[in-house]
N, C-alpha and C. Protein backbone atom coordinates (compact mmCIF):
# COMPACT_ATOMS: atom_id res chain seq x y z
N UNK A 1 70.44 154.46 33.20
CA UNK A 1 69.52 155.01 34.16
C UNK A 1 68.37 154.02 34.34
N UNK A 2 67.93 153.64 35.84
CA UNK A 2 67.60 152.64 35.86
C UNK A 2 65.50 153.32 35.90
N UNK A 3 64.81 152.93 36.15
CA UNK A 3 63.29 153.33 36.06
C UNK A 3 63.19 153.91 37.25
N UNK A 4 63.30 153.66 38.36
CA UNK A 4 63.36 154.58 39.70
C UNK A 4 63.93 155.96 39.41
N UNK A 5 65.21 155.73 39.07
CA UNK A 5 66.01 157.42 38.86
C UNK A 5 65.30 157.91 37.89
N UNK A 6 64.66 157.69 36.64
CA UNK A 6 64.52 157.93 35.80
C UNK A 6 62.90 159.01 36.26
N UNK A 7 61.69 158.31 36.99
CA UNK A 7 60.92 158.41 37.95
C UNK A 7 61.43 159.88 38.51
N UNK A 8 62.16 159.23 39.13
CA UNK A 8 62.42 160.76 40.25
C UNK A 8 63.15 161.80 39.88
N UNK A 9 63.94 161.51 38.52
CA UNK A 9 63.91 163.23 37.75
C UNK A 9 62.71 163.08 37.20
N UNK A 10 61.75 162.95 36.63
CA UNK A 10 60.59 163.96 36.01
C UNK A 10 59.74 163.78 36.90
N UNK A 11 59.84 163.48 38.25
CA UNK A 11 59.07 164.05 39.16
C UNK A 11 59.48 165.33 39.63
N UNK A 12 60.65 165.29 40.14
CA UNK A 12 61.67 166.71 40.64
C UNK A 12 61.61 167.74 39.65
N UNK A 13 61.57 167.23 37.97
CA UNK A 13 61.51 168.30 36.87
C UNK A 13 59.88 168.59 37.07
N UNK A 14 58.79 167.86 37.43
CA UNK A 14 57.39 168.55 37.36
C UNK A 14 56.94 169.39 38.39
N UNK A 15 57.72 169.27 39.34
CA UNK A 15 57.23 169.62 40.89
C UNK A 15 58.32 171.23 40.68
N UNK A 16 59.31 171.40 39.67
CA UNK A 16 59.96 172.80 39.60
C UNK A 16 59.18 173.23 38.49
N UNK A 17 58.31 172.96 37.40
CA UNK A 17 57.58 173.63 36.58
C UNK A 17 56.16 174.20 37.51
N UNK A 18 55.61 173.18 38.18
CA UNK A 18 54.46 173.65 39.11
C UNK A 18 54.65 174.52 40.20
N UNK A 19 56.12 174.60 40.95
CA UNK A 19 56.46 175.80 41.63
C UNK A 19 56.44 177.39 40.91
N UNK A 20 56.97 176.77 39.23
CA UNK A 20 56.63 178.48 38.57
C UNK A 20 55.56 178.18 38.48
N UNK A 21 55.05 177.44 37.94
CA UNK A 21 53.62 177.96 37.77
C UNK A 21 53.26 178.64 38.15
N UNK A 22 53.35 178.40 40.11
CA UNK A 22 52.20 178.89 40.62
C UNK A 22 52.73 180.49 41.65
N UNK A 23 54.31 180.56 41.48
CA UNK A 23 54.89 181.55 41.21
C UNK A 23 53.96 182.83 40.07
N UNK A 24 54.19 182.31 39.72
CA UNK A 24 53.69 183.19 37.79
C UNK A 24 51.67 183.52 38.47
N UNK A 25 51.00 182.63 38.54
CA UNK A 25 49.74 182.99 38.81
C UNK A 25 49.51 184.01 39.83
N UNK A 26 50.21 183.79 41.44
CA UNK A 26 49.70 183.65 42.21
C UNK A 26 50.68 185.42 42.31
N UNK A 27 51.35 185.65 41.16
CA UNK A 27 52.42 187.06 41.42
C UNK A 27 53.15 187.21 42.93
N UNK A 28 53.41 186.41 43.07
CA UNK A 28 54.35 186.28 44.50
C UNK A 28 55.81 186.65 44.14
N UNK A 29 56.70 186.68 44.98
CA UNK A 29 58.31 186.56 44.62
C UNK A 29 58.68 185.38 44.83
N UNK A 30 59.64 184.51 44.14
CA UNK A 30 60.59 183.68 44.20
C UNK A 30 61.29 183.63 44.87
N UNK A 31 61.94 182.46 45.77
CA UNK A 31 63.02 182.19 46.23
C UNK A 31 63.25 180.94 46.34
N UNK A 32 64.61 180.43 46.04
CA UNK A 32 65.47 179.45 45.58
C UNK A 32 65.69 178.68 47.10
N UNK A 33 64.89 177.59 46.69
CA UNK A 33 65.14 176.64 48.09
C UNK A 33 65.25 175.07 47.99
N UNK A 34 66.96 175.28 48.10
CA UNK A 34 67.60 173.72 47.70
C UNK A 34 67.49 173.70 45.83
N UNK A 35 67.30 174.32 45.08
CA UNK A 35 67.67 174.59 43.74
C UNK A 35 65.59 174.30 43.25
N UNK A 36 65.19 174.31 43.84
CA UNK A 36 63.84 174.39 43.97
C UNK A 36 62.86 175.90 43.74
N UNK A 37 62.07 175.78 43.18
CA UNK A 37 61.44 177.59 43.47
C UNK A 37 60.20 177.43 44.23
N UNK A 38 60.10 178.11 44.58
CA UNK A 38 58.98 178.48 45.42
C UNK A 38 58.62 179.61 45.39
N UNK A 39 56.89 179.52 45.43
CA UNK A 39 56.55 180.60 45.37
C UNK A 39 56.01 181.32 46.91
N UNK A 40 55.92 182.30 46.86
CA UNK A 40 54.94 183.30 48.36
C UNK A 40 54.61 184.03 48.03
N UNK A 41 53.31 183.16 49.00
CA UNK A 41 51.66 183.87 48.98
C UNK A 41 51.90 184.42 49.95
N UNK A 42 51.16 185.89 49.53
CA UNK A 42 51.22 186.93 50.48
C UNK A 42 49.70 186.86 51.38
N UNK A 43 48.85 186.18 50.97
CA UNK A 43 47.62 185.65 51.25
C UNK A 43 47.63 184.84 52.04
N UNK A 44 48.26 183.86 52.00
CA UNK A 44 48.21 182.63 52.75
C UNK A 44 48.61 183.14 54.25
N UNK A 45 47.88 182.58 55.29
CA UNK A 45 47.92 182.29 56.44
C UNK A 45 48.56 181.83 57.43
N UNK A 46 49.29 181.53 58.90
CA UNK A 46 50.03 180.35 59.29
C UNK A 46 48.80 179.61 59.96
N UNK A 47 49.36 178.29 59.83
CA UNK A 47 48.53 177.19 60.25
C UNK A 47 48.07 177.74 62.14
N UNK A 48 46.89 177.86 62.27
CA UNK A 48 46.43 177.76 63.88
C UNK A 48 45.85 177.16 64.35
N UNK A 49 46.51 176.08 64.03
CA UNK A 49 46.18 174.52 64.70
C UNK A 49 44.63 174.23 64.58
N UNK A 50 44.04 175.14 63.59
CA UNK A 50 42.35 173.93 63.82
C UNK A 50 42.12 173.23 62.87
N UNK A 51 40.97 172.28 62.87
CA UNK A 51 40.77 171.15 61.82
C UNK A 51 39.02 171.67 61.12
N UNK A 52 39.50 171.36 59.56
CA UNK A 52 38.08 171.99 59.14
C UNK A 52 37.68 170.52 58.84
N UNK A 53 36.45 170.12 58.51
CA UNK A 53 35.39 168.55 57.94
C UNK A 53 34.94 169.54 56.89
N UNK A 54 35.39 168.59 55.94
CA UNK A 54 34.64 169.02 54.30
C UNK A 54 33.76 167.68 54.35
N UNK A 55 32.95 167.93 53.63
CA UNK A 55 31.76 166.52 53.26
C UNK A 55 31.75 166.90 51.99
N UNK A 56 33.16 166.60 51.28
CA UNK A 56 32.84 166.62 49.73
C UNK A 56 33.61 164.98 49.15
N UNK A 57 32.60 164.78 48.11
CA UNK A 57 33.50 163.07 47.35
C UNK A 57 34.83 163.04 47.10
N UNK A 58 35.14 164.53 46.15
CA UNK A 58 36.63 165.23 46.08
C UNK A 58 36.84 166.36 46.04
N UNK A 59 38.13 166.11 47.20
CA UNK A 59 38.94 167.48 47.87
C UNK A 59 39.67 167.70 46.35
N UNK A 60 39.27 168.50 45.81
CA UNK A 60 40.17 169.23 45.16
C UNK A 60 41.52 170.24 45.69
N UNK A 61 42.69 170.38 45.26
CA UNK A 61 43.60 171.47 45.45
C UNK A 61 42.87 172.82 45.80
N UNK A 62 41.86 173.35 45.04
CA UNK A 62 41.69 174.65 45.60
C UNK A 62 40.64 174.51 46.85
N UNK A 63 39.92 173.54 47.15
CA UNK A 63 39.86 173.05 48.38
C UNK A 63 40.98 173.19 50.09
N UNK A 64 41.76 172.54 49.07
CA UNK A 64 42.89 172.81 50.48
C UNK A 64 43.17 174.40 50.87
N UNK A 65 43.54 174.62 49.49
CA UNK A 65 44.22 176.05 49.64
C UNK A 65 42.76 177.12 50.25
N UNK A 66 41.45 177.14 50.15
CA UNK A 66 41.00 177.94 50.68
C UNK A 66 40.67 177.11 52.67
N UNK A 67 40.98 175.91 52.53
CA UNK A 67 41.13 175.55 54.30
C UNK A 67 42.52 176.29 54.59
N UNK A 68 43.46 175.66 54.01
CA UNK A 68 44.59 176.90 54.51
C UNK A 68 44.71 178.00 54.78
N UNK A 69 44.06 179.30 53.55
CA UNK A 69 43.72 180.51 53.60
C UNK A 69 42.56 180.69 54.84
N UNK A 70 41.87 179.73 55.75
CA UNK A 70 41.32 179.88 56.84
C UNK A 70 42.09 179.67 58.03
N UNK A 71 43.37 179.45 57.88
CA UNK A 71 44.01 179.04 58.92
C UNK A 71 43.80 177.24 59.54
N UNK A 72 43.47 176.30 58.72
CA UNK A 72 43.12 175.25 58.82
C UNK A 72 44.53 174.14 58.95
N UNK A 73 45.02 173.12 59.90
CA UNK A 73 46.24 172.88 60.33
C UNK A 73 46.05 171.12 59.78
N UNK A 74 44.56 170.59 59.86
CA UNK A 74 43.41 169.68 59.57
C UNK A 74 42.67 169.71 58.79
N UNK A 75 42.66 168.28 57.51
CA UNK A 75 40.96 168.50 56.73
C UNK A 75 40.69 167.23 57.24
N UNK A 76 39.51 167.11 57.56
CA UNK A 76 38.64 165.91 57.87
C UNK A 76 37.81 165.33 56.46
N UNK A 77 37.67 164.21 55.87
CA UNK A 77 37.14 163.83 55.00
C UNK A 77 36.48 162.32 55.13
N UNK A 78 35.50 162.56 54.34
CA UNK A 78 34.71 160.82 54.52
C UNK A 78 35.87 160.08 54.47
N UNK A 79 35.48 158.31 54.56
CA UNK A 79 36.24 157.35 54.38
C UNK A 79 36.79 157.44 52.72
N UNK A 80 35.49 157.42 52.09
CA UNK A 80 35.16 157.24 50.44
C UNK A 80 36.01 158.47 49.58
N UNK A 81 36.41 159.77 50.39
CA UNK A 81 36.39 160.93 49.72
C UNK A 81 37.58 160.57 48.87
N UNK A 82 37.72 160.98 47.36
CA UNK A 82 38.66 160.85 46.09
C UNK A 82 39.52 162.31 46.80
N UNK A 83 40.73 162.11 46.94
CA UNK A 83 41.50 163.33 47.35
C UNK A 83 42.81 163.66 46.30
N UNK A 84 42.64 164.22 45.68
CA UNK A 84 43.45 164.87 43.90
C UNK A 84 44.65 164.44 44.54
N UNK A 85 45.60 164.51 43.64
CA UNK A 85 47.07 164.23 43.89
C UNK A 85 47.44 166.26 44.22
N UNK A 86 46.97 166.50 43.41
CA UNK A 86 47.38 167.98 43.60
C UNK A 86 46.83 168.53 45.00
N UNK A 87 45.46 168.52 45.46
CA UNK A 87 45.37 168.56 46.47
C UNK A 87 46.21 167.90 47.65
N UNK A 88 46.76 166.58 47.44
CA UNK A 88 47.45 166.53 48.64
C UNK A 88 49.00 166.51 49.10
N UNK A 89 49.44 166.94 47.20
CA UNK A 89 50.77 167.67 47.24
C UNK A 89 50.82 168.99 48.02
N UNK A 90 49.86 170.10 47.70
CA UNK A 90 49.79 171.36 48.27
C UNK A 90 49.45 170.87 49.55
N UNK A 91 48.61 170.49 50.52
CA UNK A 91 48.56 170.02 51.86
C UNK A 91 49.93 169.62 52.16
N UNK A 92 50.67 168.44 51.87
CA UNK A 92 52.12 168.30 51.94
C UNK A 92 52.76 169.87 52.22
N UNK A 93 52.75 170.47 51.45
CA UNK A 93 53.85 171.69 51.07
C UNK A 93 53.40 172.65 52.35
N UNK A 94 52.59 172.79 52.56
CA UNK A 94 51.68 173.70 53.82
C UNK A 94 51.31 172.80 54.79
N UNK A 95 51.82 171.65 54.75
CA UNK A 95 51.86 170.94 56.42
C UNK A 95 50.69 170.94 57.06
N UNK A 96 49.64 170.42 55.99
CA UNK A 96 48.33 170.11 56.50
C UNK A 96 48.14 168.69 56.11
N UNK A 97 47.50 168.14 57.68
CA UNK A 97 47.13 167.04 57.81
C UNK A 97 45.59 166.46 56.89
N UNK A 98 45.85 166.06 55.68
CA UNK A 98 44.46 164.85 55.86
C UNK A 98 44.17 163.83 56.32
N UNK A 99 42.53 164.09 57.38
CA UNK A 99 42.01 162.74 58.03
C UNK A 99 41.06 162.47 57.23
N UNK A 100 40.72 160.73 57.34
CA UNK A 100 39.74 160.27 56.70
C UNK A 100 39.50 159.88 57.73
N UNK A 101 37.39 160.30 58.12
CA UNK A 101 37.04 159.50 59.15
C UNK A 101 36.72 158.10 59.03
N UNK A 102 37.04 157.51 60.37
CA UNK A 102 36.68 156.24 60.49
C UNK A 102 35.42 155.44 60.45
């Protein structure tokens, strides 16, 4: 097994522990997508196309998730802003765009 494959199972194995995870926190139901879990939020929102501007150094994950829970489709962020890996996995997963202004 070469370092790439090796890479992309314990990425695929961390990204199915953080789906329970957040399964387990968030008390949603499960469902099996592509051997994947996922969780649903009964909270969460669909995207209606608007863009929120945070003026923070770092977007944290629960950052995103309460622009999402606003219906937010857009985060706008400084040039400089530190944006978590977790924050912009969950943006990924909910199909929200981060901009950094110019």
């Amino acid at each position: 097994m070469n370092n790439e494959e090796l890479v992309k199972l314990i990425f695929e194995l961390v990204m199915k522990e953080i789906a329970k995870l957040e399964a387990e926190q968030s008390g949603g139901t499960q469902a099996a997508a592509g051997g994947t879990q996922v969780a649903s939020n009964p909270a969460s929102r669909a995207c209606d196309a608007t863009s929120m501007e945070l003026n923070k150094k770092v977007l944290s994950e629960s950052d995103v998730k309460l622009a999402h829970r606003n219906g937010a489709c857009e985060i706008i962020v400084s040039r400089k802003a530190i944006v978590t890996c977790l924050a912009a996995e969950y943006a990924n997963r909910q199909g929200i765009t981060i901009t950094r202004k110019a």
